[in-house]
C-alpha atoms as a PDB file:
ATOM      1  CA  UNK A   1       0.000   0.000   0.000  1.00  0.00           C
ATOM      2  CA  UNK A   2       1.530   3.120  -0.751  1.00  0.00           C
ATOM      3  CA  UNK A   3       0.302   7.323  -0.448  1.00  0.00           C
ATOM      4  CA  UNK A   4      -1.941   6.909  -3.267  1.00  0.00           C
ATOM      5  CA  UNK A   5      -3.667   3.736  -1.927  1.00  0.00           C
ATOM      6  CA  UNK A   6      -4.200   6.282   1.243  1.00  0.00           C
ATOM      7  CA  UNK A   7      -5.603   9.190  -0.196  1.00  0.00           C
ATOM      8  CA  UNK A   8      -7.938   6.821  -2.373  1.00  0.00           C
ATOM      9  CA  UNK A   9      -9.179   5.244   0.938  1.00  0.00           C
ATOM     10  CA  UNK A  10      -9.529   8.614   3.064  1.00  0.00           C
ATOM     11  CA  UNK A  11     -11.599  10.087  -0.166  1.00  0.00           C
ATOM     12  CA  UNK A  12     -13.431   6.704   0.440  1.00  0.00           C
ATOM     13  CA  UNK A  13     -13.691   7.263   4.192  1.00  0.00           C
ATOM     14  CA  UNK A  14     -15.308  10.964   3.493  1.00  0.00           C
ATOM     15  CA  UNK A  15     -17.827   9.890   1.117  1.00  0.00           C
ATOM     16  CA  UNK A  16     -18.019   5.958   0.272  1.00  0.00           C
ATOM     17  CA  UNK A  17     -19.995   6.725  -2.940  1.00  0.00           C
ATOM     18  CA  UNK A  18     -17.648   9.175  -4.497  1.00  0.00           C
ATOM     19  CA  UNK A  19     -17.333   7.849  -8.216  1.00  0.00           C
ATOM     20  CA  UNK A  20     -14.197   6.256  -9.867  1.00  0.00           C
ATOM     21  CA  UNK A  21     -13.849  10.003 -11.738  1.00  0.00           C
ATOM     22  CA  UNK A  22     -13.897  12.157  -8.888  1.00  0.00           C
ATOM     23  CA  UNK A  23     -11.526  10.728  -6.792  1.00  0.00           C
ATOM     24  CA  UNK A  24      -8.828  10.261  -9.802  1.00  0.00           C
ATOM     25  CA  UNK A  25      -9.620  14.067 -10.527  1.00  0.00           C
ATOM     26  CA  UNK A  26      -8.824  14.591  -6.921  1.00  0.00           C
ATOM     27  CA  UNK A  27      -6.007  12.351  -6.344  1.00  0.00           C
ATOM     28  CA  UNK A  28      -4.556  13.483 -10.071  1.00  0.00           C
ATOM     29  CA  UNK A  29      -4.341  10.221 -11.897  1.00  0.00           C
ATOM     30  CA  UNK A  30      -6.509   8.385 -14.334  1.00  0.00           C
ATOM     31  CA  UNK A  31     -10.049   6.794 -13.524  1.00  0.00           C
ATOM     32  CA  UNK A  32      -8.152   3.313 -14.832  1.00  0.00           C
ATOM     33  CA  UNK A  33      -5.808   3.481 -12.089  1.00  0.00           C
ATOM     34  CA  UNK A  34      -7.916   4.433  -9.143  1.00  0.00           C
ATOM     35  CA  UNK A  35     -10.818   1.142 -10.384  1.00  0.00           C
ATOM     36  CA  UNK A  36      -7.106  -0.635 -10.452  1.00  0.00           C
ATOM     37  CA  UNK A  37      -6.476   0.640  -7.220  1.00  0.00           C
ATOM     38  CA  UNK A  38      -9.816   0.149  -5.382  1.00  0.00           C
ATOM     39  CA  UNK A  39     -10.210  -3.536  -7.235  1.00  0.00           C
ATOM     40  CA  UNK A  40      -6.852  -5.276  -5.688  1.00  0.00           C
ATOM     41  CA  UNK A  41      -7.869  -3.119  -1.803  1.00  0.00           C
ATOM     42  CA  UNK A  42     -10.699  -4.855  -2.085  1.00  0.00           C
ATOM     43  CA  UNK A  43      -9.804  -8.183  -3.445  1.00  0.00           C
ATOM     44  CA  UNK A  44      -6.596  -7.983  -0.834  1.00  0.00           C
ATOM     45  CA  UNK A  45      -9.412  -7.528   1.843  1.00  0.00           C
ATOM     46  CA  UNK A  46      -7.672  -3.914   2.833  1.00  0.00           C
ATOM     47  CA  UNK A  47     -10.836  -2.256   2.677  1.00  0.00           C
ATOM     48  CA  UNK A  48     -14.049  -3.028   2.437  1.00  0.00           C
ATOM     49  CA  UNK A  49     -17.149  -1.385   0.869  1.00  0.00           C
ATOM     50  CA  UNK A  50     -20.085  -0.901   2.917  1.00  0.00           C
ATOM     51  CA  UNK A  51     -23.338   0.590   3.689  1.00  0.00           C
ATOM     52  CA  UNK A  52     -23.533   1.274   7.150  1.00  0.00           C
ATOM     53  CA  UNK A  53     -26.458   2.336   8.975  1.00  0.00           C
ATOM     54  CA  UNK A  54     -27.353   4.733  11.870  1.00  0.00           C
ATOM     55  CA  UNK A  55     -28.289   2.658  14.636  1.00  0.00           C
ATOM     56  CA  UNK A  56     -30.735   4.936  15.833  1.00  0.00           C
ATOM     57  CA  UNK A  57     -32.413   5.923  12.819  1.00  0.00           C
ATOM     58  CA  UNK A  58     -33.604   2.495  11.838  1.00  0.00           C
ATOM     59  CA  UNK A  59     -35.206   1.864  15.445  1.00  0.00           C
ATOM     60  CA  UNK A  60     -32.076   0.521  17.512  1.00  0.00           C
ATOM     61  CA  UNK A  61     -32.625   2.913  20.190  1.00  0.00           C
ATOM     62  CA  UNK A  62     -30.349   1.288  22.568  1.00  0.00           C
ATOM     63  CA  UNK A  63     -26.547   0.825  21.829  1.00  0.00           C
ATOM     64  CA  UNK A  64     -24.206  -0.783  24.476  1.00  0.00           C
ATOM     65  CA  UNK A  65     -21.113  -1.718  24.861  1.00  0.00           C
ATOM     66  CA  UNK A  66     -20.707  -5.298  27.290  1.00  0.00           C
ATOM     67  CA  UNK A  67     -16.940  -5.907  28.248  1.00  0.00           C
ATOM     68  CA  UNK A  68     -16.942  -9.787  29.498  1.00  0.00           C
ATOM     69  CA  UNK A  69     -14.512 -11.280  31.395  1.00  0.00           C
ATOM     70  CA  UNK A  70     -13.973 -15.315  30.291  1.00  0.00           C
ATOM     71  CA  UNK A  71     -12.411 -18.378  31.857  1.00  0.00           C
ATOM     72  CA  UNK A  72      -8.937 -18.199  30.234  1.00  0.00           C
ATOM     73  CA  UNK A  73      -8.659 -21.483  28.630  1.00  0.00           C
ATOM     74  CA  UNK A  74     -12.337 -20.712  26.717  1.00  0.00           C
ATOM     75  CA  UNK A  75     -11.877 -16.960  25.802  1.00  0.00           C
ATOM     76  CA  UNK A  76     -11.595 -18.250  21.612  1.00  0.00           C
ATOM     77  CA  UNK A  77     -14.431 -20.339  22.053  1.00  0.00           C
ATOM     78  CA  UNK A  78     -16.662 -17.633  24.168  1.00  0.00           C
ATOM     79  CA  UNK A  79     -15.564 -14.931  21.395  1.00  0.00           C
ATOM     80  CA  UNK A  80     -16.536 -17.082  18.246  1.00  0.00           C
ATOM     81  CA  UNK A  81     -19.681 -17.688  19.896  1.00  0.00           C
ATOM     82  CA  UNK A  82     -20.768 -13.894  21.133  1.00  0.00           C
ATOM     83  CA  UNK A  83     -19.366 -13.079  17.218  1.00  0.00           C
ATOM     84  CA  UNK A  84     -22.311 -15.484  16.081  1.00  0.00           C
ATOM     85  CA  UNK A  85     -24.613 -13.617  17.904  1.00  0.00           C
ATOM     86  CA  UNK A  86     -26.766 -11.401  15.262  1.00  0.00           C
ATOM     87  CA  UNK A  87     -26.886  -9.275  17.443  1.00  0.00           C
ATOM     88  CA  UNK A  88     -23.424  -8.460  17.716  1.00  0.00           C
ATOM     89  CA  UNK A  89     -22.234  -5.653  15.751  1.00  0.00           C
ATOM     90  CA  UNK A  90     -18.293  -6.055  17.136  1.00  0.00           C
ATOM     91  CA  UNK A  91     -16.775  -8.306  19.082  1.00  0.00           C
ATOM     92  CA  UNK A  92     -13.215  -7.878  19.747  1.00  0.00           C
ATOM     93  CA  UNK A  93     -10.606  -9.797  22.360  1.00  0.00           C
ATOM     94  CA  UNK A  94      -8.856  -7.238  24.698  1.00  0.00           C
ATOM     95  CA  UNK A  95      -6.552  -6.634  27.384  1.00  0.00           C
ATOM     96  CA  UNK A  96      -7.352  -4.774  30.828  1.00  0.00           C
ATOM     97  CA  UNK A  97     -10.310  -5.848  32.826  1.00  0.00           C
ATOM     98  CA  UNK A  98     -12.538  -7.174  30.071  1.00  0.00           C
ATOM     99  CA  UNK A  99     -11.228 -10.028  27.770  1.00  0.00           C
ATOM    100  CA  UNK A 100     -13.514  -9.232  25.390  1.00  0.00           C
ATOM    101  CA  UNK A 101     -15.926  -5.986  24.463  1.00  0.00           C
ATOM    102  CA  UNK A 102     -19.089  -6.945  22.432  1.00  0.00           C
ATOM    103  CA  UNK A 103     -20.877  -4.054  21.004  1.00  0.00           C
ATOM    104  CA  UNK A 104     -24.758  -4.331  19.892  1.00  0.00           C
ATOM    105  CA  UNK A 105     -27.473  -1.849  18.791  1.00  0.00           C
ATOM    106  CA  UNK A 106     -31.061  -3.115  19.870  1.00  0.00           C
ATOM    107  CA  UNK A 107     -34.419  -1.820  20.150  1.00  0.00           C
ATOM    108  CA  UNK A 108     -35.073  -0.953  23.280  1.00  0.00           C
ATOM    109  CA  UNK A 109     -33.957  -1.492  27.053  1.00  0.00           C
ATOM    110  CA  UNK A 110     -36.027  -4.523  27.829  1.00  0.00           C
ATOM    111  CA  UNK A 111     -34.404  -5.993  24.604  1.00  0.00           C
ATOM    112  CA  UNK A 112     -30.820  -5.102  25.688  1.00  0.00           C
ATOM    113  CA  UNK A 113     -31.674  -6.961  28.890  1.00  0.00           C
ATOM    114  CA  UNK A 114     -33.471 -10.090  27.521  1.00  0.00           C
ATOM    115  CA  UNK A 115     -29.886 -10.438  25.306  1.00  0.00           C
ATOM    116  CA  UNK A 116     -27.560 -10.409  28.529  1.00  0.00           C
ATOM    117  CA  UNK A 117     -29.782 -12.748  30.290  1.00  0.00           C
ATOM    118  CA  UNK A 118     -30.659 -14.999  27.351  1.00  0.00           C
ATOM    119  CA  UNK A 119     -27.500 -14.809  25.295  1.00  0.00           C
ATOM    120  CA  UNK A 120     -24.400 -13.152  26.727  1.00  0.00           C
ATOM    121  CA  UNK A 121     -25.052 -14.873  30.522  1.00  0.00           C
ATOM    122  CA  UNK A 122     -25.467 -18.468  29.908  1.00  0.00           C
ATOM    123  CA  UNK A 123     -22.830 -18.602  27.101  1.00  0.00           C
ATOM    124  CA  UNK A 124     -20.391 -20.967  28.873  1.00  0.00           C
ATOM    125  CA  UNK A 125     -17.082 -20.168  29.793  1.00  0.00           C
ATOM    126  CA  UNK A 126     -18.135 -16.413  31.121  1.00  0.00           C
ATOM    127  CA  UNK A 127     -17.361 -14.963  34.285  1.00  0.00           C
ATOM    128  CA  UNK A 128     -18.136 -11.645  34.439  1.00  0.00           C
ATOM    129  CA  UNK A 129     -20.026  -9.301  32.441  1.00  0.00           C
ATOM    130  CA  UNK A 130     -20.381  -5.670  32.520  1.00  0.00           C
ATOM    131  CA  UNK A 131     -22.519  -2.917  29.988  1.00  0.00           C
ATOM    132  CA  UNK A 132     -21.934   0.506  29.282  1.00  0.00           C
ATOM    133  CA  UNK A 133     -24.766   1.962  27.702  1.00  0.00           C
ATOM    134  CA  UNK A 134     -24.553   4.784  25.334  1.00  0.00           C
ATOM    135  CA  UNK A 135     -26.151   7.900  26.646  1.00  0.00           C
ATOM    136  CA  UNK A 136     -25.146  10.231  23.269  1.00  0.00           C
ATOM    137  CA  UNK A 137     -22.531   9.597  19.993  1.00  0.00           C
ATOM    138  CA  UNK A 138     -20.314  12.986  19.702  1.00  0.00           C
ATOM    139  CA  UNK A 139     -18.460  10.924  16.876  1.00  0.00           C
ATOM    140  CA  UNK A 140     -18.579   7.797  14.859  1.00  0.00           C
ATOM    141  CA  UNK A 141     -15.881   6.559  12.967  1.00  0.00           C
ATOM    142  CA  UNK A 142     -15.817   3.664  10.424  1.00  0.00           C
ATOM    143  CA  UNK A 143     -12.281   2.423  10.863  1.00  0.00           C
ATOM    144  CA  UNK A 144      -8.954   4.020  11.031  1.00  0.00           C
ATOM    145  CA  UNK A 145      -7.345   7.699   9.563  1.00  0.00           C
ATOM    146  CA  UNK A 146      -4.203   7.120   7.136  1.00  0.00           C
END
């Protein structure tokens, strides 16, 4: 990946539907290279291409975050099976307190609830769970600035 890979992707980042034309008139090559360019990011699996919906505007009112704390010798198997989840918009193993943060967007309180009870809780091999509950987004990001 080099600097023009990167300003293809942070053109990308801006506006995900920006055609082949405007971001080679931006970046100052040819539309050939940058659907050359965005063809082998994609097929290497550097980026991908995605719609990706506010939460709250298509009735997920509630949006946690639940940091879980696993027996070590099943935190693999306890994270492949929270990532199954539909729910489960991220799951990711950490270090610090929580093994693992799993991040979800569901309708309502009582549905948030019914999922730790249901789901997250009797999944074997966890310990510990604790949720942080969004109270308001100041900024959401879709992945990393080059």
């Amino acid at each position: 990946m080099d600097e023009l890979d990167r300003k293809i992707i942070a053109l990308l980042q801006v506006n995900g539907r920006a055609s082949n034309a405007r971001i080679a008139r931006e970046v100052g090559v040819s539309e050939g290279t940058v659907r050359r360019r965005l063809r082998r990011l994609v097929q290497d699996g550097i980026i991908q291409i995605a719609a990706i919906p506010d939460p709250e505007k298509v009735g997920y009112r509630t949006v946690a975050l639940i940091g879980v704390q696993a027996d070590p010798d099943r935190l693999d198997e306890v994270a492949d099976h929270l990532a199954q989840l539909p729910e489960a918009q991220y799951v990711a193993l950490t270090t610090g307190t929580f093994d693992i943060f799993v991040g979800v967007a569901l309708p309502n309180p009582e549905a948030l609830g019914t999922f730790l009870r249901r789901k997250v809780g009797t999944t074997p091999g966890v310990r510990r769970t604790e949720t942080f509950v969004n109270l308001a987004i100041r900024k959401r990001g879709h992945g990393i600035v080059l």
